[in-house]
C-alpha atoms as a PDB file:
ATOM      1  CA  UNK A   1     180.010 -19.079  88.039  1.00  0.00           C
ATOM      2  CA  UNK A   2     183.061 -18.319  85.918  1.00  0.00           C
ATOM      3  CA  UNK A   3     182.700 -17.820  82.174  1.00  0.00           C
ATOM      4  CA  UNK A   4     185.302 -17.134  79.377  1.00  0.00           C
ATOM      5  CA  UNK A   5     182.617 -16.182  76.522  1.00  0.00           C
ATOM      6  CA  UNK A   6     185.454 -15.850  73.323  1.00  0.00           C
ATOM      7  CA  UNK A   7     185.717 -12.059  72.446  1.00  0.00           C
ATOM      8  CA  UNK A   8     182.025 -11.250  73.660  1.00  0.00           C
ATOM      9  CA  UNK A   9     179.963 -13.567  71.207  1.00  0.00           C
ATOM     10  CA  UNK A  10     182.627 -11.891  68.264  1.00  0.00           C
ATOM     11  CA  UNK A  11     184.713 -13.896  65.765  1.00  0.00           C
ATOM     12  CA  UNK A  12     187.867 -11.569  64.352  1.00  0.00           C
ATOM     13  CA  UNK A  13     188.069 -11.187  60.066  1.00  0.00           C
ATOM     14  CA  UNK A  14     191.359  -8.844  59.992  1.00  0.00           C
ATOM     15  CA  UNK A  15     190.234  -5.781  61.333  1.00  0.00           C
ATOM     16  CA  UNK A  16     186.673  -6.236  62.159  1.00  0.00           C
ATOM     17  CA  UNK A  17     184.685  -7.901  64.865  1.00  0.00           C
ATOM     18  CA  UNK A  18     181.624  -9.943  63.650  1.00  0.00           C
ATOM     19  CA  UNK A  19     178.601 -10.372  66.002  1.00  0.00           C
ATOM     20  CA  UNK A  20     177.969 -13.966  66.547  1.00  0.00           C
ATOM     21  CA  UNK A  21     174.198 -13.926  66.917  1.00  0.00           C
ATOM     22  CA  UNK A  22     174.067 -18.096  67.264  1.00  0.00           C
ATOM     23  CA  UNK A  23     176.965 -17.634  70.122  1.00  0.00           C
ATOM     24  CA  UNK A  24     175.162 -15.296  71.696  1.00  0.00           C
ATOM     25  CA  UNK A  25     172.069 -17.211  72.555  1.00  0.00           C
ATOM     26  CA  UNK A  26     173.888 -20.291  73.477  1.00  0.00           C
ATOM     27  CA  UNK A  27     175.595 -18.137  76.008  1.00  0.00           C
ATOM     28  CA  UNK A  28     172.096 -16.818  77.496  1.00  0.00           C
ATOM     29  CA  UNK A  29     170.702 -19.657  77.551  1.00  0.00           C
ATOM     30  CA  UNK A  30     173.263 -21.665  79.551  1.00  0.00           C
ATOM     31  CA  UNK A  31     173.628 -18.734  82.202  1.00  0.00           C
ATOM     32  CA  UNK A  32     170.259 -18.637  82.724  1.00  0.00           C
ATOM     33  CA  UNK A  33     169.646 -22.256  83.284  1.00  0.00           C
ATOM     34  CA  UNK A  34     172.417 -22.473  85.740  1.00  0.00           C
ATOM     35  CA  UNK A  35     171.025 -19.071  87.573  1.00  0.00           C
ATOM     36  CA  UNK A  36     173.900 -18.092  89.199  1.00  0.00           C
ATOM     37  CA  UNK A  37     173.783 -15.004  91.862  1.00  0.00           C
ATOM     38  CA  UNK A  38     177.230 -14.156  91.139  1.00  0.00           C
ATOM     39  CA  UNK A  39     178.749 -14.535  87.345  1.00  0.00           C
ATOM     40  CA  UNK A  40     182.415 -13.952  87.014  1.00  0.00           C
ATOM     41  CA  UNK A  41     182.535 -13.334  82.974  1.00  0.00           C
ATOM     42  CA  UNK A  42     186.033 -13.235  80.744  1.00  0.00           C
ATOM     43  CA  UNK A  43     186.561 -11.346  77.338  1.00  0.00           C
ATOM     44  CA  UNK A  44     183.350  -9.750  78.248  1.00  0.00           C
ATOM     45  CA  UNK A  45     183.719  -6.393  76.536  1.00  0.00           C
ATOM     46  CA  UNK A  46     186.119  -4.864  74.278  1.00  0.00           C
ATOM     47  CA  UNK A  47     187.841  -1.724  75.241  1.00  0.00           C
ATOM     48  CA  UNK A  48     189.653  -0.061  72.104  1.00  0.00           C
ATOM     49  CA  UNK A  49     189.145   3.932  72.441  1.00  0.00           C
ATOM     50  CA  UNK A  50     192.341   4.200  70.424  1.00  0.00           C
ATOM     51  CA  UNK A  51     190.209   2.387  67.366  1.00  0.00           C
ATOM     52  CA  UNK A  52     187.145   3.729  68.140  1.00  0.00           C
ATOM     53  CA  UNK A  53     185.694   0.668  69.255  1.00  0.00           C
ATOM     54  CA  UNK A  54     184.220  -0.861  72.596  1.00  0.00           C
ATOM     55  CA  UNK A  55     181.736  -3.695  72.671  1.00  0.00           C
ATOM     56  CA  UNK A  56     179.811  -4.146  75.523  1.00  0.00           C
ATOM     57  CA  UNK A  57     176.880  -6.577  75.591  1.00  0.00           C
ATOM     58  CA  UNK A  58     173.713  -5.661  77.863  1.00  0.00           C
ATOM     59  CA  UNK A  59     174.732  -8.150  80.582  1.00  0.00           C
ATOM     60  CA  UNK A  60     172.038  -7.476  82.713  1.00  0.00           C
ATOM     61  CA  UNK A  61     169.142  -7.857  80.237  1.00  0.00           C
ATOM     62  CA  UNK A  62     170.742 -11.122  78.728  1.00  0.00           C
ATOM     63  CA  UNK A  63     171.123 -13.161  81.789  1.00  0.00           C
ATOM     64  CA  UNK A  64     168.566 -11.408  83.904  1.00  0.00           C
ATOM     65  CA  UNK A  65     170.801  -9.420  86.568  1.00  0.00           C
ATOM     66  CA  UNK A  66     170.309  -6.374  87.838  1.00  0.00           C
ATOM     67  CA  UNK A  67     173.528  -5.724  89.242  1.00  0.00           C
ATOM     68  CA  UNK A  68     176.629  -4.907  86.226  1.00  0.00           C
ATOM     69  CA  UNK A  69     180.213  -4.021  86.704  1.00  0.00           C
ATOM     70  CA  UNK A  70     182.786  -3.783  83.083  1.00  0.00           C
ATOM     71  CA  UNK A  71     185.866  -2.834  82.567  1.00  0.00           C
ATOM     72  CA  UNK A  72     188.985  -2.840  80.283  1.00  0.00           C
ATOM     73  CA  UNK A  73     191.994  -1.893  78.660  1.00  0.00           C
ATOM     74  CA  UNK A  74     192.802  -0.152  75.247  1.00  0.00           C
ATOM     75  CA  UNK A  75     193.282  -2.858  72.915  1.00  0.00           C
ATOM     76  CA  UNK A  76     191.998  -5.660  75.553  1.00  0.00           C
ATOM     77  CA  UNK A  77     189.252  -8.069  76.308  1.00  0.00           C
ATOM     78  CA  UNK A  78     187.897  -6.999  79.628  1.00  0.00           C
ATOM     79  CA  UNK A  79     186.056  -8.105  82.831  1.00  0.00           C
ATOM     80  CA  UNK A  80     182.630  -8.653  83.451  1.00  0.00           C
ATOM     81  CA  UNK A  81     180.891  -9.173  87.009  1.00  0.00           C
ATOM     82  CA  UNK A  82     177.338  -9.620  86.797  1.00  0.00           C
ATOM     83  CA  UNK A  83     175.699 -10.254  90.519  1.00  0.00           C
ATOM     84  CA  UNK A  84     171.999 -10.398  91.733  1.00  0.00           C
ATOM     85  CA  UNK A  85     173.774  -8.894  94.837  1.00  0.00           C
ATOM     86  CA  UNK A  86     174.440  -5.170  94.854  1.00  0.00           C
ATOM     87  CA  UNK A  87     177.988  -3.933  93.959  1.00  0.00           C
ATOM     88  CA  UNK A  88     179.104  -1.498  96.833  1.00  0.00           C
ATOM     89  CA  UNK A  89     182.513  -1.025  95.210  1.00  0.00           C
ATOM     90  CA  UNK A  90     184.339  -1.546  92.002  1.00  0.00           C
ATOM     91  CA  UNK A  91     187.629  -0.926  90.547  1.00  0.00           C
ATOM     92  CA  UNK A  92     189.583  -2.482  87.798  1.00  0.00           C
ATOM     93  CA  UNK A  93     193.570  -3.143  88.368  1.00  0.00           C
ATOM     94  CA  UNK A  94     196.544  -4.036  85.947  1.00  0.00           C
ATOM     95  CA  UNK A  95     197.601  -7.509  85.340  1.00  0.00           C
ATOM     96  CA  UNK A  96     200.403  -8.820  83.232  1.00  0.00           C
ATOM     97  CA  UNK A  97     203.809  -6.525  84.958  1.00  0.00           C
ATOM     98  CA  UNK A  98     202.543  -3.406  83.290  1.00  0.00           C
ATOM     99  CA  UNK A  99     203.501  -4.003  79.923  1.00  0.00           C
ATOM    100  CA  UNK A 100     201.671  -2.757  76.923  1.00  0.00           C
ATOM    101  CA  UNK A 101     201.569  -5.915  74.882  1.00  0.00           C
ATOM    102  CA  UNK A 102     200.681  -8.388  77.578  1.00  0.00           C
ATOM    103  CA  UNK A 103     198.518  -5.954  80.457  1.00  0.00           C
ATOM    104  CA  UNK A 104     195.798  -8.121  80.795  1.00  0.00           C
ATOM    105  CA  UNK A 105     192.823  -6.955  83.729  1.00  0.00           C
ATOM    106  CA  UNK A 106     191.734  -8.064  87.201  1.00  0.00           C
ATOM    107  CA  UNK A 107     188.031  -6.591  88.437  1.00  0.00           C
ATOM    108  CA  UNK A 108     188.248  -6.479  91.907  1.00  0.00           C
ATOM    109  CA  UNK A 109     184.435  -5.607  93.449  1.00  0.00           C
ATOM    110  CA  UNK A 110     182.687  -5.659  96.830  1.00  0.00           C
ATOM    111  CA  UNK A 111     179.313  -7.147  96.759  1.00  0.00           C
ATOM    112  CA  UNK A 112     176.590  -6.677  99.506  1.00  0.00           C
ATOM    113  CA  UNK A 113     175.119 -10.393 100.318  1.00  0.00           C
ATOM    114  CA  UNK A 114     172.546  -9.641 102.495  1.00  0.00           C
ATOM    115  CA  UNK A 115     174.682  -7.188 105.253  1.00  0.00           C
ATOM    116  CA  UNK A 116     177.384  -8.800 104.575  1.00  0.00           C
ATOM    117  CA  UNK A 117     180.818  -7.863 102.697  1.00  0.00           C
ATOM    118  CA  UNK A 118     181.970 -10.469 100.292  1.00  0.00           C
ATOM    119  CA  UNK A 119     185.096  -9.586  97.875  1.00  0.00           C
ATOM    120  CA  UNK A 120     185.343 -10.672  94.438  1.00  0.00           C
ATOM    121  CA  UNK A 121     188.343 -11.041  92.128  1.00  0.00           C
ATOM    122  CA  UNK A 122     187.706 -11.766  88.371  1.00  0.00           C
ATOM    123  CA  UNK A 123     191.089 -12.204  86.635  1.00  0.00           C
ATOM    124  CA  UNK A 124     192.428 -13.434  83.387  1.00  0.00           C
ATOM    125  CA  UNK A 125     196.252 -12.769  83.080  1.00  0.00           C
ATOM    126  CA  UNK A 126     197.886 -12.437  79.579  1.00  0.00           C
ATOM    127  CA  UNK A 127     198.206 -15.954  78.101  1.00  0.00           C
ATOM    128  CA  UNK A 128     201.394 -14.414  76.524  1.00  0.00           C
ATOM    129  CA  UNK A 129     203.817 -14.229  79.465  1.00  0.00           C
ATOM    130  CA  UNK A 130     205.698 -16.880  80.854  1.00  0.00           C
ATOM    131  CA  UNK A 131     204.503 -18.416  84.785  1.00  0.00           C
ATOM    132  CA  UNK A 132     207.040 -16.126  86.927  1.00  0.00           C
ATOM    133  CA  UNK A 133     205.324 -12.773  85.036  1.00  0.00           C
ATOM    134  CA  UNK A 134     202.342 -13.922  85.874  1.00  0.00           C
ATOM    135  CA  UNK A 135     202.880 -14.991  89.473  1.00  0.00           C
ATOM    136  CA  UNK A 136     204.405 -11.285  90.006  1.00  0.00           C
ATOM    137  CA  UNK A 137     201.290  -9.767  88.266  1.00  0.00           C
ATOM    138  CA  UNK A 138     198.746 -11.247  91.410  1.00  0.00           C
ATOM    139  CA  UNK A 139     201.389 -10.759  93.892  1.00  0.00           C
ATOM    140  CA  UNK A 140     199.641  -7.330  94.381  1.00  0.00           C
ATOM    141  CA  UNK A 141     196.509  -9.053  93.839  1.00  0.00           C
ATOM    142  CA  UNK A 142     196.547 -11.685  96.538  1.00  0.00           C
ATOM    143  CA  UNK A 143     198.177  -9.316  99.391  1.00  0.00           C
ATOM    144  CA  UNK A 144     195.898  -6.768  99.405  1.00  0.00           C
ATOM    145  CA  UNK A 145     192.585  -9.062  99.452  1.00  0.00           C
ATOM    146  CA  UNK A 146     190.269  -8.930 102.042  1.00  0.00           C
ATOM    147  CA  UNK A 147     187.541 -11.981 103.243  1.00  0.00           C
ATOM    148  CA  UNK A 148     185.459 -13.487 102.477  1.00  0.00           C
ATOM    149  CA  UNK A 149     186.849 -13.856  99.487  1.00  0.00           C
ATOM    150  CA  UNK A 150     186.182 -15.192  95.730  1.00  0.00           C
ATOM    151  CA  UNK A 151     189.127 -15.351  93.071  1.00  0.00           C
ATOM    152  CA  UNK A 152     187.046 -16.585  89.839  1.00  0.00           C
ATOM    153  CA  UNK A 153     188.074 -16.519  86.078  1.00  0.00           C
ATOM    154  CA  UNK A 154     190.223 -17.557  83.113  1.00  0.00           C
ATOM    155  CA  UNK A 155     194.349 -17.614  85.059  1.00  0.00           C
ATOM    156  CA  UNK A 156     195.330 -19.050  81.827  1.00  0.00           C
ATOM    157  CA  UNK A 157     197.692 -21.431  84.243  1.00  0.00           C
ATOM    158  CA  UNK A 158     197.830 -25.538  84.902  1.00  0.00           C
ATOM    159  CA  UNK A 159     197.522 -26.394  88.498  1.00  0.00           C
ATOM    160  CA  UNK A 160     200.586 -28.266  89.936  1.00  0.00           C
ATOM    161  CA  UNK A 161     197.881 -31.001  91.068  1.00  0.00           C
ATOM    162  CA  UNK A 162     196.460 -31.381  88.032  1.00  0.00           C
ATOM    163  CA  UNK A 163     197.868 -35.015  85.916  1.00  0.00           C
ATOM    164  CA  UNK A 164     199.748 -33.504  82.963  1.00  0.00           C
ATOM    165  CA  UNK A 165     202.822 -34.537  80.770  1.00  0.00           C
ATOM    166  CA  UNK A 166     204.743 -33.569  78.476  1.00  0.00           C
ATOM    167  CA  UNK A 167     204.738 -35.982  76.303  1.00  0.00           C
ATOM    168  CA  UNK A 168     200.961 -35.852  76.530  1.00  0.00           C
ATOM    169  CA  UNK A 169     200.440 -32.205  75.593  1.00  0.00           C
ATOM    170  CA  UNK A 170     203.094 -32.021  73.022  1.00  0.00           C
ATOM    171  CA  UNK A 171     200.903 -34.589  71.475  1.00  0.00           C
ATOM    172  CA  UNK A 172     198.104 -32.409  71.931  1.00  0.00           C
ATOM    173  CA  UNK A 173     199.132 -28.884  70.380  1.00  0.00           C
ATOM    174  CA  UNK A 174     201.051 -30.671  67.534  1.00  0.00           C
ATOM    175  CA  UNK A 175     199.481 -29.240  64.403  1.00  0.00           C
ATOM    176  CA  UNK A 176     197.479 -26.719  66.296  1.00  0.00           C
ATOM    177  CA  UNK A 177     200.069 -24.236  67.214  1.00  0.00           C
ATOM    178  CA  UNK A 178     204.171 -23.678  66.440  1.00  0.00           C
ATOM    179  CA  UNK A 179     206.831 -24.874  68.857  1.00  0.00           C
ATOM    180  CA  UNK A 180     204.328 -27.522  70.597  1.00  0.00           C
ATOM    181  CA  UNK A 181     207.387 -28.982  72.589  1.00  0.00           C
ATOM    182  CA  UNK A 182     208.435 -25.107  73.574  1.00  0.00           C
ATOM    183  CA  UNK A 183     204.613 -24.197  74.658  1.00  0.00           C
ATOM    184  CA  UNK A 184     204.266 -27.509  76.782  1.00  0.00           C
ATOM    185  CA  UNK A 185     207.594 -26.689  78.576  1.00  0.00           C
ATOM    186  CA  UNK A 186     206.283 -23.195  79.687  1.00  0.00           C
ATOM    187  CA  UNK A 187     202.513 -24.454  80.451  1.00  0.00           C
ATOM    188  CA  UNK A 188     204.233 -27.222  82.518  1.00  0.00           C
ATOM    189  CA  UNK A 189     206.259 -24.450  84.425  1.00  0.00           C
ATOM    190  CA  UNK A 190     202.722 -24.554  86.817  1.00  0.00           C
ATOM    191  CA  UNK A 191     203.362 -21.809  89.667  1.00  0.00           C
ATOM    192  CA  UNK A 192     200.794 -19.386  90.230  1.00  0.00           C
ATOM    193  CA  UNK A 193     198.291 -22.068  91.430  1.00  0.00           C
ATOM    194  CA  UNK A 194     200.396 -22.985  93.961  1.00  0.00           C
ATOM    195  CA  UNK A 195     200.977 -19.252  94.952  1.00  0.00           C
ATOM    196  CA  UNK A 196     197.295 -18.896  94.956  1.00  0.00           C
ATOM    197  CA  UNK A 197     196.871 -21.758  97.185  1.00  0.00           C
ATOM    198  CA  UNK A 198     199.486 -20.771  99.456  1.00  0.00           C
ATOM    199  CA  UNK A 199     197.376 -17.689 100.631  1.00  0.00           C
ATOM    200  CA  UNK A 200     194.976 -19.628 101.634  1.00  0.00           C
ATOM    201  CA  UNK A 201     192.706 -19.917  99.124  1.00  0.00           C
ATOM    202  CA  UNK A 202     190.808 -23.429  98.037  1.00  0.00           C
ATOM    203  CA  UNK A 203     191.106 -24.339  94.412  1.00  0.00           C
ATOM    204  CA  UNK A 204     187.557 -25.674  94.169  1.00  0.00           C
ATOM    205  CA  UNK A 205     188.195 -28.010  91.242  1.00  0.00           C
ATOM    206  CA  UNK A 206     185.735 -29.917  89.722  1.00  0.00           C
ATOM    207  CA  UNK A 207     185.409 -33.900  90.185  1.00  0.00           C
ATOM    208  CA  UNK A 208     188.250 -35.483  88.720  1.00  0.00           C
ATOM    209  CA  UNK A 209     189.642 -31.897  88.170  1.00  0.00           C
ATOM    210  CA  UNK A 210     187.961 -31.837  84.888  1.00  0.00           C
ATOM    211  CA  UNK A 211     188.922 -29.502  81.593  1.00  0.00           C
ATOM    212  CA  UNK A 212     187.492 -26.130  80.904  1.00  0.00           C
ATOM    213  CA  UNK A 213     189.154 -26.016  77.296  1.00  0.00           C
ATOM    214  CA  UNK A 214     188.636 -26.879  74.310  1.00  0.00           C
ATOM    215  CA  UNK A 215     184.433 -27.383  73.777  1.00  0.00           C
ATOM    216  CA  UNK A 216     183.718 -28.455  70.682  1.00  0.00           C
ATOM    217  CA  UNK A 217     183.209 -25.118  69.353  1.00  0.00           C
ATOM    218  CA  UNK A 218     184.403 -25.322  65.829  1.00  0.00           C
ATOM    219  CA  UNK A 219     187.740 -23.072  65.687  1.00  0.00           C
ATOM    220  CA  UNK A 220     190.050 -24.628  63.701  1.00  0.00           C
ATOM    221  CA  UNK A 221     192.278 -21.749  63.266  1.00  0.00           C
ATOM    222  CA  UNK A 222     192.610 -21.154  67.105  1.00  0.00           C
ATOM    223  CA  UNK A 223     192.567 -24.211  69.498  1.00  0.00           C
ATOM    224  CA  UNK A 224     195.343 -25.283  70.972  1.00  0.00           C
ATOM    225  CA  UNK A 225     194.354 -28.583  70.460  1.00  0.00           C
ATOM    226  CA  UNK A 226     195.634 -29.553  74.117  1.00  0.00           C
ATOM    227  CA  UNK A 227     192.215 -29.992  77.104  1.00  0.00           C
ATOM    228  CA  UNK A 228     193.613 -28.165  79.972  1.00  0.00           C
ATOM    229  CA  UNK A 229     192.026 -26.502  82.941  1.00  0.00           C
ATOM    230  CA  UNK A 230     192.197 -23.143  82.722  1.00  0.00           C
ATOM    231  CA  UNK A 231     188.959 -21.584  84.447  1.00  0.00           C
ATOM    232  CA  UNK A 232     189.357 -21.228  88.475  1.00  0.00           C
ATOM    233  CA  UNK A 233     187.186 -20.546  91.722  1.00  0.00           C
ATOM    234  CA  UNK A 234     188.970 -19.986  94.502  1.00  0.00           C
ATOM    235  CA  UNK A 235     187.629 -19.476  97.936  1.00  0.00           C
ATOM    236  CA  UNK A 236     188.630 -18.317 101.523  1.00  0.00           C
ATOM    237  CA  UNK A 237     187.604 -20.325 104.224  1.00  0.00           C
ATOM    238  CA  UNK A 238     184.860 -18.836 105.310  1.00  0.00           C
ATOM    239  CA  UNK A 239     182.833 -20.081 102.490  1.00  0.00           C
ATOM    240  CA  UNK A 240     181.737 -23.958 102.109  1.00  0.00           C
ATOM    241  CA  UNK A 241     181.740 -25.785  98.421  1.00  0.00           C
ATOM    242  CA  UNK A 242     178.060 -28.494  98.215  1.00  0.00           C
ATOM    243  CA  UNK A 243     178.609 -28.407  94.287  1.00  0.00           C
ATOM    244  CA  UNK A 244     181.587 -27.735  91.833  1.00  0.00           C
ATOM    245  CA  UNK A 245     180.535 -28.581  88.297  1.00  0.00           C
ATOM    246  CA  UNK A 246     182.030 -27.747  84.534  1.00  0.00           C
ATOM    247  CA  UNK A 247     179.147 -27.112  82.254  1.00  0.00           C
ATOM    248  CA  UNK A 248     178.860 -29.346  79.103  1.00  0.00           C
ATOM    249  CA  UNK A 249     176.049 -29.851  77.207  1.00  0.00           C
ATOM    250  CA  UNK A 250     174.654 -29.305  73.712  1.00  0.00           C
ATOM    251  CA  UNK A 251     174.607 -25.605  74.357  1.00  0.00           C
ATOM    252  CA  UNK A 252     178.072 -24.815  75.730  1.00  0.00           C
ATOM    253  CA  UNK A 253     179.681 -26.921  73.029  1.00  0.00           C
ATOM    254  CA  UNK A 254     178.012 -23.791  70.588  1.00  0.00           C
ATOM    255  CA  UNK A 255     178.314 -21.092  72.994  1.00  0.00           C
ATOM    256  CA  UNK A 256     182.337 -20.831  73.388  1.00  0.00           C
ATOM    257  CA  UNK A 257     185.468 -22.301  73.289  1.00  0.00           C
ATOM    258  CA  UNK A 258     185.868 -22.592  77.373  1.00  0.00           C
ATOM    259  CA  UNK A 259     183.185 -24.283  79.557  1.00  0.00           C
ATOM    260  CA  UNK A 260     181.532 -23.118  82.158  1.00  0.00           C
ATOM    261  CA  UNK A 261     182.367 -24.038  85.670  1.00  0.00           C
ATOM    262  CA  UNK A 262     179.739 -23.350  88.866  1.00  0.00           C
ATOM    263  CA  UNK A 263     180.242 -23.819  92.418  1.00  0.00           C
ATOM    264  CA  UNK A 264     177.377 -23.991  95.023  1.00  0.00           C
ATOM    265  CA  UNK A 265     178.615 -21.840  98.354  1.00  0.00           C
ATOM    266  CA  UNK A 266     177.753 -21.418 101.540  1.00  0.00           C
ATOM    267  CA  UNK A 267     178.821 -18.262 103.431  1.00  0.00           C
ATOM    268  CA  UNK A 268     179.075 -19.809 107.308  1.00  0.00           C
ATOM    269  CA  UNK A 269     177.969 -17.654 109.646  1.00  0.00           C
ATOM    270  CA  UNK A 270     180.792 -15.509 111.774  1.00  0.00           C
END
């Protein structure tokens, strides 16, 4: 399961972070309905030493996991993987070309699935650089993974299979952001799905490849107005897909503005 849960149940007002108590259980209550053994989560804790902040839910005790791994930038929403398998190995890697004001973070983990290795990637690039930064950000990513493998999160990218136009999206973000026409040209520049793909990788997309973006979270200050797909699983071939579902129901619509999506696998056998 991959889950963007919007700044860690917080709402920004200027400088400070409110708790969004309401958010919080919607979350919960979803994750533990689904019962997922591995839980990929995005903007999962806040990591600001330089403003003496970091927020950092209690993972574990919320969705009933034993098994926690965080982690962050200054200034940046952070990774969460939250497993019912151990975590042999953690680490959390750069994203975004290096750059202060877009480094966005990968958590890269081993878990142990019975005596056997599997390797997780959750990932949510910076929303804020164009396709080609973002397709040289993973290029470290991707040729250093090992399998079996699981790429899950937010990539903040279209997939070049997915039915968009222009015309369509511009329609979309109009009134929702500035420079709709500029934004749909760069979304529409759709590259680092392919380069995903092209190592091999399965883009397990839901039936009829089926938006993760907007729910009908009220936000009216921060949609984008436009329903893309922006929440991934993507699997080496040693793993086999029964189920690929996005979440929405009564409670995702309050829990965030990004739905859920779930995947049922099955490790074959070497």
């Amino acid at each position: 399961m991959t889950y963007n849960v919007l700044y860690a149940f917080h709402e920004r007002q200027g400088d400070t972070m409110l708790f969004m108590e309401e958010r919080a259980r919607a979350v919960r209550e979803v994750v533990r309905a689904c019962a997922p053994d591995v839980l990929g989560v995005t903007e999962a804790v806040y990591c600001g030493p330089g403003r003496g902040r970091l927020l950092r839910p209690d993972y574990a005790t919320m969705f009933g996991m034993e098994y926690v791994h965080a982690g962050g930038f200054a200034g940046d929403w952070g990774n969460c993987l939250v497993s019912r398998y151990p975590i042999v190995h953690a680490e959390c890697l750069p994203l975004g070309g290096g750059r202060h004001d877009v480094t966005s973070s990968a958590l890269r983990a081993t878990l142990d699935c019975g005596g056997r290795e599997v390797h997780v990637d959750v990932v949510h690039p910076s929303p804020a650089i164009r396709e080609a930064e973002r397709v040289e950000a993973f290029v470290p990513l991707l040729s250093t993974l090992r399998r079996p493998y699981l790429m899950i999160g937010d990539l903040n990218a279209l997939s070049d299979e997915d039915p968009y136009d222009h015309a369509t999206l511009v329609a979309q973000l109009t009134g929702h952001v500035e420079q709709p026409e500029a934004l749909a040209t760069r979304m529409l520049e759709r590259r680092l799905i392919a380069t995903v793909r092209g190592r091999g990788l399965h883009d397990l997309a839901p039936p009829g490849r089926r938006y993760t973006l907007p729910t009908r979270l009220p936000r009216p200050h921060a949609t984008q107005g436009a329903r893309l797909r922006l929440d991934y699983i993507f699997a080496s071939e040693e793993f086999r897909a029964e189920r690929v579902e996005v979440i929405e129901d009564e409670a995702t619509d309050r829990a965030s503005d990004h739905y859920p999506l779930v995947a049922d696998l099955v490790l074959e056998p070497t």
